[in-house]
PDB file of N, CA and C in Angstrom:
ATOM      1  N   UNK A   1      95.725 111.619  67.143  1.00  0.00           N
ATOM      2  CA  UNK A   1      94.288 111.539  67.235  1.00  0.00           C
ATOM      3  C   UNK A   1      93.822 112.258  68.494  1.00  0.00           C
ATOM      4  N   UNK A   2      92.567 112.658  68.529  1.00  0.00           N
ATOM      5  CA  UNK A   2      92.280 113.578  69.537  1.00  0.00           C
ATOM      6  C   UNK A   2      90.349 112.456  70.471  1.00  0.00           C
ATOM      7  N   UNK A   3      90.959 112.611  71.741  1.00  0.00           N
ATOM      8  CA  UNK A   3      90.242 112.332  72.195  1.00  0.00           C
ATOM      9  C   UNK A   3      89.776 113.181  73.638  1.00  0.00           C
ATOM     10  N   UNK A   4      88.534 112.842  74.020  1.00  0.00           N
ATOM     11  CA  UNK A   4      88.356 113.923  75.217  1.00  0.00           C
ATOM     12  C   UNK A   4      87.929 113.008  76.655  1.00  0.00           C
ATOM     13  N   UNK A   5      88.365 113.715  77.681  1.00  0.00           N
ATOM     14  CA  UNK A   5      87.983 112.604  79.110  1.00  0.00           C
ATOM     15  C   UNK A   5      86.502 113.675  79.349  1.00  0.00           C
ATOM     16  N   UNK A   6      85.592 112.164  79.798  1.00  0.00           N
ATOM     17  CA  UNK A   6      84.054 112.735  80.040  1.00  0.00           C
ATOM     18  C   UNK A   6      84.007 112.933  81.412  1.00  0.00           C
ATOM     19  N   UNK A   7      82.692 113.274  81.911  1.00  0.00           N
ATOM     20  CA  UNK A   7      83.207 114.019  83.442  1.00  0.00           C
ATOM     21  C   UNK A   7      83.268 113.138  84.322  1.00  0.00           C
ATOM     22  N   UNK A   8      82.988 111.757  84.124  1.00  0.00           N
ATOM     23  CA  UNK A   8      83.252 110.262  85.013  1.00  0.00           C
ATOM     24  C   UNK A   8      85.101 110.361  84.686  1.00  0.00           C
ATOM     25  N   UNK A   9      85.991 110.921  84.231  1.00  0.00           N
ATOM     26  CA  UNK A   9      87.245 110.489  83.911  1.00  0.00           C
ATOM     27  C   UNK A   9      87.792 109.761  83.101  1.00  0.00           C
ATOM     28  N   UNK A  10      86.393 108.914  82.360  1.00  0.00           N
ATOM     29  CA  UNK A  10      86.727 108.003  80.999  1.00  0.00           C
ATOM     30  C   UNK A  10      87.477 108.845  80.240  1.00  0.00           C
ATOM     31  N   UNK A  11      88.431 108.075  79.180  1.00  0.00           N
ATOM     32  CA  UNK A  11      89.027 108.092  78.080  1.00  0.00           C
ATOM     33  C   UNK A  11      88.996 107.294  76.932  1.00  0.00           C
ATOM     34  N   UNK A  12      88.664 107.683  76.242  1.00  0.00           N
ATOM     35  CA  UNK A  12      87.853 106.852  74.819  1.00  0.00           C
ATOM     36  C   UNK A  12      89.154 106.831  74.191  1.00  0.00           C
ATOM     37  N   UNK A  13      89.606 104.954  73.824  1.00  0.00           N
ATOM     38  CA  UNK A  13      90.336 105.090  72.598  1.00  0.00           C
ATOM     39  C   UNK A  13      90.198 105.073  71.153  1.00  0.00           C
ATOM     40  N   UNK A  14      90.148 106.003  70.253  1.00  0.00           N
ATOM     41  CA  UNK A  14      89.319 106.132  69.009  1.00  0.00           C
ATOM     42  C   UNK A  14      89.141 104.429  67.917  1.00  0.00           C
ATOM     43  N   UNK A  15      88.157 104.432  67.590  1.00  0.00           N
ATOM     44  CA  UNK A  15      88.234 103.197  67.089  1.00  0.00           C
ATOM     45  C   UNK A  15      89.260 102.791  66.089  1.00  0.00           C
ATOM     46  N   UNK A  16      89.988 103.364  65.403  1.00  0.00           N
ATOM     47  CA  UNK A  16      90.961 103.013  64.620  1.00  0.00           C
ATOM     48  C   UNK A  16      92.101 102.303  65.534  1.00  0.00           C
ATOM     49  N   UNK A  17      92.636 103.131  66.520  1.00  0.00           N
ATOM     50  CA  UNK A  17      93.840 102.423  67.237  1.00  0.00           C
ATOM     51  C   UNK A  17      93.208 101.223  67.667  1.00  0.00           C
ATOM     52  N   UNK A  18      91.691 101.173  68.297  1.00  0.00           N
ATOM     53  CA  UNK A  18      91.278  99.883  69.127  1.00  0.00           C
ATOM     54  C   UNK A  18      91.292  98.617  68.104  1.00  0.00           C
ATOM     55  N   UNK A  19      91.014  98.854  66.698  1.00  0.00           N
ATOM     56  CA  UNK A  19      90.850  98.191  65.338  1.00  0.00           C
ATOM     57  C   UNK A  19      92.083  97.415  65.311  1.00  0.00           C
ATOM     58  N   UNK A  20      93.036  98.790  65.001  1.00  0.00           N
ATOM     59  CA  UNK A  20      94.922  98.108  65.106  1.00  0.00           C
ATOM     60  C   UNK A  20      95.389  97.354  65.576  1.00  0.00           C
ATOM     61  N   UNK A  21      95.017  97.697  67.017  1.00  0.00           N
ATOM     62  CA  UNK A  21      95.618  96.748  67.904  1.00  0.00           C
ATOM     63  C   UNK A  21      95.028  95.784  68.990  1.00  0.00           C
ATOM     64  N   UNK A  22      93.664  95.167  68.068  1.00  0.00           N
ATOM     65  CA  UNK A  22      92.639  94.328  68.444  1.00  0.00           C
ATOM     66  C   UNK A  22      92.670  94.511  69.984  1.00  0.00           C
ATOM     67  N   UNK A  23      92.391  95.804  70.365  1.00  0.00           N
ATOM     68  CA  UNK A  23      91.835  96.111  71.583  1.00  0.00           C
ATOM     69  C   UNK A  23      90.415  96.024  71.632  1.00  0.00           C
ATOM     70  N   UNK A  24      89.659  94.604  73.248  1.00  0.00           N
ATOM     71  CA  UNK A  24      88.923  94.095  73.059  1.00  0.00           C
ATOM     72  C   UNK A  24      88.003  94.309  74.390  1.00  0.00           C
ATOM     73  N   UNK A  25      86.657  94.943  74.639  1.00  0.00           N
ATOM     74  CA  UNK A  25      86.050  95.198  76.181  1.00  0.00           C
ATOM     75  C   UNK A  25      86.613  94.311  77.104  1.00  0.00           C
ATOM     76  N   UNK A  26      86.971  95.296  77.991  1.00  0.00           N
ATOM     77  CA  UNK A  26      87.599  94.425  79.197  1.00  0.00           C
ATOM     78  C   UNK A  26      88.611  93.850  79.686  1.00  0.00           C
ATOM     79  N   UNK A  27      89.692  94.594  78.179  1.00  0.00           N
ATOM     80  CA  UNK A  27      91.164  93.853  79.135  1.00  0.00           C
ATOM     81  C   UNK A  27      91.560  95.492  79.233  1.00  0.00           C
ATOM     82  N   UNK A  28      92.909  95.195  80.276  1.00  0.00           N
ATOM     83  CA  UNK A  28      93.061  96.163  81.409  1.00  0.00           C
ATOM     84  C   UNK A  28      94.656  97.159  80.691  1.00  0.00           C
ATOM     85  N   UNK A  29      94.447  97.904  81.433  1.00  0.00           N
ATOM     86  CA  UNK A  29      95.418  98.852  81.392  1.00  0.00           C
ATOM     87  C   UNK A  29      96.127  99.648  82.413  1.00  0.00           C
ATOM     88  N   UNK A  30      98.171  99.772  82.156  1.00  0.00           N
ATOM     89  CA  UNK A  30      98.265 100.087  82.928  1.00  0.00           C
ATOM     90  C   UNK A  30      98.669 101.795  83.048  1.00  0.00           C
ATOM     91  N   UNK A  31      98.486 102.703  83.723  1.00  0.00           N
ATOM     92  CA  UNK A  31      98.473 104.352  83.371  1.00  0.00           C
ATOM     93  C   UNK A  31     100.142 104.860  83.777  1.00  0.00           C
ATOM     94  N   UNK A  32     100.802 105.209  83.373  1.00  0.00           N
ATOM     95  CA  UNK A  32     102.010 105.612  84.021  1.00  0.00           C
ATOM     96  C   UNK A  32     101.865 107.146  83.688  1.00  0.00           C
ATOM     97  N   UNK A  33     102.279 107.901  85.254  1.00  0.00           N
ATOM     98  CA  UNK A  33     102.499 109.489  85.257  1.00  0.00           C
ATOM     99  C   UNK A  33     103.868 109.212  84.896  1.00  0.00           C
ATOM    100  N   UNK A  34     104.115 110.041  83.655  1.00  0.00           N
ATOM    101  CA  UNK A  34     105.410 110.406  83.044  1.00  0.00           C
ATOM    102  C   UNK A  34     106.291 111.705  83.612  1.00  0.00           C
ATOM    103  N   UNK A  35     105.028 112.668  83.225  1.00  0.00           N
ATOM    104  CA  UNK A  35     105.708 113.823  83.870  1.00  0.00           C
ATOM    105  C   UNK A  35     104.575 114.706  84.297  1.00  0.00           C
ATOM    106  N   UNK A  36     104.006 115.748  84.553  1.00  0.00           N
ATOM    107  CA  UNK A  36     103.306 116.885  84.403  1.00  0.00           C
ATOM    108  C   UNK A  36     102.537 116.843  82.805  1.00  0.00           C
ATOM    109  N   UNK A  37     101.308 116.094  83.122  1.00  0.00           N
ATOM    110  CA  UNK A  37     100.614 116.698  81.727  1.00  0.00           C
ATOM    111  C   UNK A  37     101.035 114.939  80.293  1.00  0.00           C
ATOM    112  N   UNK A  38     101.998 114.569  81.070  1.00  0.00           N
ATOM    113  CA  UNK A  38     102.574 114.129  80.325  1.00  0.00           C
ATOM    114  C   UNK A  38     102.262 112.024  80.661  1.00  0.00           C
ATOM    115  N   UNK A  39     101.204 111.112  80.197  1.00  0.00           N
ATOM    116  CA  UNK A  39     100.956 109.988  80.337  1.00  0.00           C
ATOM    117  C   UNK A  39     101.323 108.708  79.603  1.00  0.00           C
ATOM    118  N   UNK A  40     101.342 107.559  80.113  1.00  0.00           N
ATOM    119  CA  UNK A  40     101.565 106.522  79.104  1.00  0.00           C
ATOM    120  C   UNK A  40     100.806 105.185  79.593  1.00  0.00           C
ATOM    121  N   UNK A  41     100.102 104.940  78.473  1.00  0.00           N
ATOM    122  CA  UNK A  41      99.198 103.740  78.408  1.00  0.00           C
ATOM    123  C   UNK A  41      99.884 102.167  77.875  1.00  0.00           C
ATOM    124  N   UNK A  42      99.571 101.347  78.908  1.00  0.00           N
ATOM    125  CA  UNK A  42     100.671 100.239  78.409  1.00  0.00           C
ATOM    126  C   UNK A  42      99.536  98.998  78.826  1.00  0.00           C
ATOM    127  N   UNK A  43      99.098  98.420  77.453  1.00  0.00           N
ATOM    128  CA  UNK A  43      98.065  97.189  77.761  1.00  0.00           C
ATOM    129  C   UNK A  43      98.533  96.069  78.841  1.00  0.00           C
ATOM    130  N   UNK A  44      98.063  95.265  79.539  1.00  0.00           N
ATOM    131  CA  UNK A  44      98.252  94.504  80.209  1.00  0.00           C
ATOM    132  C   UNK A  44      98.441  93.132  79.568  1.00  0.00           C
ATOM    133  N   UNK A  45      99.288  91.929  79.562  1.00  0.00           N
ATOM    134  CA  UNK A  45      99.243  91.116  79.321  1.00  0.00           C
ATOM    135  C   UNK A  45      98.191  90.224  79.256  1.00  0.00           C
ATOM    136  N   UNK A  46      97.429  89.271  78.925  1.00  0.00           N
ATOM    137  CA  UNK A  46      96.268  88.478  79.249  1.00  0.00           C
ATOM    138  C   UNK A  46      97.539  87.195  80.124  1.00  0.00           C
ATOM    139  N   UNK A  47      96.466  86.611  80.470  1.00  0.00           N
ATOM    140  CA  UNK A  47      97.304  85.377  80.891  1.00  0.00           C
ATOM    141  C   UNK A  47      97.272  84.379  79.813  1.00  0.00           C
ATOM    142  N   UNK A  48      98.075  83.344  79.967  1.00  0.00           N
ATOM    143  CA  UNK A  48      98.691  82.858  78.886  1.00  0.00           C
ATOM    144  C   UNK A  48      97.114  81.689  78.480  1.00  0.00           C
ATOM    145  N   UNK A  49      96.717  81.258  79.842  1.00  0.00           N
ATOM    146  CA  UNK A  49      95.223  80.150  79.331  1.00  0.00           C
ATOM    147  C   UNK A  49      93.884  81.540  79.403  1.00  0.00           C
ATOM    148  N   UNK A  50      93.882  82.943  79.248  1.00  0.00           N
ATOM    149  CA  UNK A  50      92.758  82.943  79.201  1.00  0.00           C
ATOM    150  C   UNK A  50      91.824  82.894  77.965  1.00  0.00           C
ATOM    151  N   UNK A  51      90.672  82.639  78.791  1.00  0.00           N
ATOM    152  CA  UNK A  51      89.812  81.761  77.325  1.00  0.00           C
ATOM    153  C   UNK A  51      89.976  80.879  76.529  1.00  0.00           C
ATOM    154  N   UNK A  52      91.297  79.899  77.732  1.00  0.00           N
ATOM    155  CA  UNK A  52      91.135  78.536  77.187  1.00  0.00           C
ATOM    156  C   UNK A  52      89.950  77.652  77.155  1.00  0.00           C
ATOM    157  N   UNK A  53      88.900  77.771  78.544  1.00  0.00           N
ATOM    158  CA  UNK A  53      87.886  77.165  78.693  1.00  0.00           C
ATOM    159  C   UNK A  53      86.733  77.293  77.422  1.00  0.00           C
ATOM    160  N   UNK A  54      86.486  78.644  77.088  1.00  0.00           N
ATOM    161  CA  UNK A  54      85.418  79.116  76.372  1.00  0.00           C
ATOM    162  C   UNK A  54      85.736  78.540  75.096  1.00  0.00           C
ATOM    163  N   UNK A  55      87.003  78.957  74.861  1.00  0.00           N
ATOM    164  CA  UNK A  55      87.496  77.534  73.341  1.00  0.00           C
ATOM    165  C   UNK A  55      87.346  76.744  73.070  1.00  0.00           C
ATOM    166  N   UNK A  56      87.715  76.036  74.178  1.00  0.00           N
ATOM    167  CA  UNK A  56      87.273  74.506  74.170  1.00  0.00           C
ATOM    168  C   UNK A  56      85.818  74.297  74.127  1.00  0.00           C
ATOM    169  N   UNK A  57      84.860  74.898  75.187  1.00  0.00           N
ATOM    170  CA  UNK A  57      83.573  74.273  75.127  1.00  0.00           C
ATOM    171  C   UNK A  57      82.807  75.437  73.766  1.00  0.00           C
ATOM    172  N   UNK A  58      83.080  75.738  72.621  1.00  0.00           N
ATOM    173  CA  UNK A  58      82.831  76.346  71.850  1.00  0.00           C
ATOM    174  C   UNK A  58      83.110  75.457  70.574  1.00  0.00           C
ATOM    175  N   UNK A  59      84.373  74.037  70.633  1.00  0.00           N
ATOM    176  CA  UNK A  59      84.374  73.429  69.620  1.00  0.00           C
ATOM    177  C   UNK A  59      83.099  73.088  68.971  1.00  0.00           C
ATOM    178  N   UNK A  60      83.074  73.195  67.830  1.00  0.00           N
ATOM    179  CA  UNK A  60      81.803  72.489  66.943  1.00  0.00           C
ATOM    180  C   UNK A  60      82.017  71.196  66.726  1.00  0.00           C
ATOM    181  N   UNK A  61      82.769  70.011  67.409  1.00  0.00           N
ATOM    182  CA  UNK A  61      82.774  68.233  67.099  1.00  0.00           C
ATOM    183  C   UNK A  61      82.277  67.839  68.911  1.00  0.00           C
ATOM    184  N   UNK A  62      80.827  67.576  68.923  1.00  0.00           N
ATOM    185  CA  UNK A  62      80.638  67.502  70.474  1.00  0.00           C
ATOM    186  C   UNK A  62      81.145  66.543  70.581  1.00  0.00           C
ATOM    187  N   UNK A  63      81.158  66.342  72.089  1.00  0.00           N
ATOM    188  CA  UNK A  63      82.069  65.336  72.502  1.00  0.00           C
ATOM    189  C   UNK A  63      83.462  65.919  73.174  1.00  0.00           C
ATOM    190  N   UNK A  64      83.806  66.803  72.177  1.00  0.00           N
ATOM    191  CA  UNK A  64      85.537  67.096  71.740  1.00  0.00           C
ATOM    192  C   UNK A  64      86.041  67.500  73.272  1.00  0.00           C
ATOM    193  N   UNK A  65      85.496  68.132  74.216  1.00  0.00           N
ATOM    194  CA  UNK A  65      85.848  68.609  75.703  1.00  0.00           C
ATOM    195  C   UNK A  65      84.794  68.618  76.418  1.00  0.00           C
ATOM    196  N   UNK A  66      84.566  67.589  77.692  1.00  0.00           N
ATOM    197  CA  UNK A  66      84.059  68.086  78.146  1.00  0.00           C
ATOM    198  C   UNK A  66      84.519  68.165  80.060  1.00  0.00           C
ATOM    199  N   UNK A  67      83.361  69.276  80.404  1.00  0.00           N
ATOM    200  CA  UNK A  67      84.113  69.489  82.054  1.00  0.00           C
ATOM    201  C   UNK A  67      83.395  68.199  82.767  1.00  0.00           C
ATOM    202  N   UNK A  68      84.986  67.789  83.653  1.00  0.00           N
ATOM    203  CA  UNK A  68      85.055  66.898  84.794  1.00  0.00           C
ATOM    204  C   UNK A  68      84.842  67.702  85.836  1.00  0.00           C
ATOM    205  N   UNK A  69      84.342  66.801  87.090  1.00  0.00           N
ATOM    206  CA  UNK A  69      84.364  66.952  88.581  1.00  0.00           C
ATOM    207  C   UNK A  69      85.544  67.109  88.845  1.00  0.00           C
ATOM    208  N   UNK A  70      86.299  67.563  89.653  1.00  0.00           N
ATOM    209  CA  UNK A  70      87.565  67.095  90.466  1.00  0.00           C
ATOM    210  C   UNK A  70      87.610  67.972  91.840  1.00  0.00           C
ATOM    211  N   UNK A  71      88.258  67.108  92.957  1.00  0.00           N
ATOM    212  CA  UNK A  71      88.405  67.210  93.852  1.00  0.00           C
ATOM    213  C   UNK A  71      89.573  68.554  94.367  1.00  0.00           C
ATOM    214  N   UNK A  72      89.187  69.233  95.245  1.00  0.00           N
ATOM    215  CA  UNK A  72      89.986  70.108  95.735  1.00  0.00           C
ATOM    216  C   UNK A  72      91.510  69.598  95.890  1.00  0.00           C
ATOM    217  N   UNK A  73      92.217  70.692  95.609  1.00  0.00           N
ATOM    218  CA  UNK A  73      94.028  70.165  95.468  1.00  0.00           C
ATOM    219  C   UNK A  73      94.072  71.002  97.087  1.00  0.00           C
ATOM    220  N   UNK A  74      93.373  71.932  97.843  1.00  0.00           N
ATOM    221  CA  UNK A  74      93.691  72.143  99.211  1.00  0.00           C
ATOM    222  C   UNK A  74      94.709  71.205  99.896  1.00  0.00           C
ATOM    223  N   UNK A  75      94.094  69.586  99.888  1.00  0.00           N
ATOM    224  CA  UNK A  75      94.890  69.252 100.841  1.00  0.00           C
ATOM    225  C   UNK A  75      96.418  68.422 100.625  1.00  0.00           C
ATOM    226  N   UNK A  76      96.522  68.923  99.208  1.00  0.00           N
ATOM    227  CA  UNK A  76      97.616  68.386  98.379  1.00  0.00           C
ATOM    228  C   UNK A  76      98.665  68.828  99.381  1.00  0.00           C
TER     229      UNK A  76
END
């Protein structure tokens, strides 16, 4: 597939691959110089809870989670 860098340095990934491989605004990437001319794009892991919060307070049975106070673990 052919894509072009705009004069900010963006690189557009065509929507089919982003489709494939439920690539989603805003998670990260990492660039490796291979050789001369030559690149490799390698998605970043998410962390394992992100958008645990938004899940939870997104259930449709209210009640089902809700956020507590809690005290700083600092002086743990």
């Amino acid at each position: 597939m052919k894509t072009t860098v705009s004069s900010k340095g963006q690189i557009v990934l065509p929507s089919e691959l982003r489709q494939l491989d439920r690539i989603e605004p805003g998670q990260e990437f990492d660039v490796e110089r291979l050789d001369r001319g030559d690149y490799r794009l390698v998605r970043r892991a998410a962390r394992p809870n992100d958008g645990a919060i938004d899940w939870l307070l997104a259930c449709p049975q209210k009640g089902f989670f809700e956020p507590i106070d809690s005290e700083s673990t600092d002086s743990l």
